[in-house]
Protein backbone atom coordinates (compact mmCIF):
# COMPACT_ATOMS: atom_id res chain seq x y z
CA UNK A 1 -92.81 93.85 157.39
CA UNK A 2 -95.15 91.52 159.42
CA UNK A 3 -95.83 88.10 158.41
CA UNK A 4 -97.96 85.30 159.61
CA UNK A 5 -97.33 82.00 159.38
CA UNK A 6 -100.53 79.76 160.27
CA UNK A 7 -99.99 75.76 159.70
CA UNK A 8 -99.34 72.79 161.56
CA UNK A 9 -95.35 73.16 163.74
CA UNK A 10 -94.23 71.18 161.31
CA UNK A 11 -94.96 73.46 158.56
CA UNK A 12 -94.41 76.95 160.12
CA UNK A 13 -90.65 75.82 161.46
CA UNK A 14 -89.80 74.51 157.80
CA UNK A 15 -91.38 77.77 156.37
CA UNK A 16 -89.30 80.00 159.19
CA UNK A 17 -86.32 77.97 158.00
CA UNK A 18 -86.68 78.61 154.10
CA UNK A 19 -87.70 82.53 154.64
CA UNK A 20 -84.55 82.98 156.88
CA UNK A 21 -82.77 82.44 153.70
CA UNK A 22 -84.14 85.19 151.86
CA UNK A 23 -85.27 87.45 154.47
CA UNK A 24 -83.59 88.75 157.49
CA UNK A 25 -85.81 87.83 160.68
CA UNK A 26 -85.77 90.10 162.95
CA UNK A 27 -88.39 88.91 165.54
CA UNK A 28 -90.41 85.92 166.27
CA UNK A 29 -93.53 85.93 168.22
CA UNK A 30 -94.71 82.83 170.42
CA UNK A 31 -96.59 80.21 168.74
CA UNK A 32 -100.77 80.76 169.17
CA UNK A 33 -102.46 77.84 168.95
CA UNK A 34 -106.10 77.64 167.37
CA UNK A 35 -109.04 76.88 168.92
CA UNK A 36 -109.81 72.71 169.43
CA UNK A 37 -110.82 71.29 167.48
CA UNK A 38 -107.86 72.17 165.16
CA UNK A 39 -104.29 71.18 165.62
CA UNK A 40 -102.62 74.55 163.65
CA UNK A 41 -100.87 77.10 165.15
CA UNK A 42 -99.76 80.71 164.45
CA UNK A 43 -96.56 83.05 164.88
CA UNK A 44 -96.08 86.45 163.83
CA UNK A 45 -92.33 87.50 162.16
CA UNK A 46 -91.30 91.20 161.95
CA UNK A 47 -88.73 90.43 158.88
CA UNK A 48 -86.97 92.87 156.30
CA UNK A 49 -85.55 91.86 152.53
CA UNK A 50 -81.99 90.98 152.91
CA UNK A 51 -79.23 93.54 151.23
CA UNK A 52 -78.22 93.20 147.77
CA UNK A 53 -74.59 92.90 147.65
């Protein structure tokens, strides 16, 4: 699946931390920052469900 994760750095590296938990991450696209005047960015995962063991 692709996800997108749109937030400050702060928040999308703390978000890419707790979904690496529960998903496996398979890619992770360079960060896009917004237009000024905002300060949030963007990345794009590609990220499966982890196996059930």
């Amino acid at each position: 699946m692709r996800i997108r994760l749109h937030g400050t750095p702060a928040e999308i590296a703390a978000t890419l931390a707790a979904l690496a938990h529960v998903l496996t991450i398979r890619q992770v696209s360079r960060p896009y920052p917004d237009r000024p005047p905002s300060t949030w960015h963007r990345i794009y995962l590609d990220a499966a469900p982890r196996e059930q063991k």
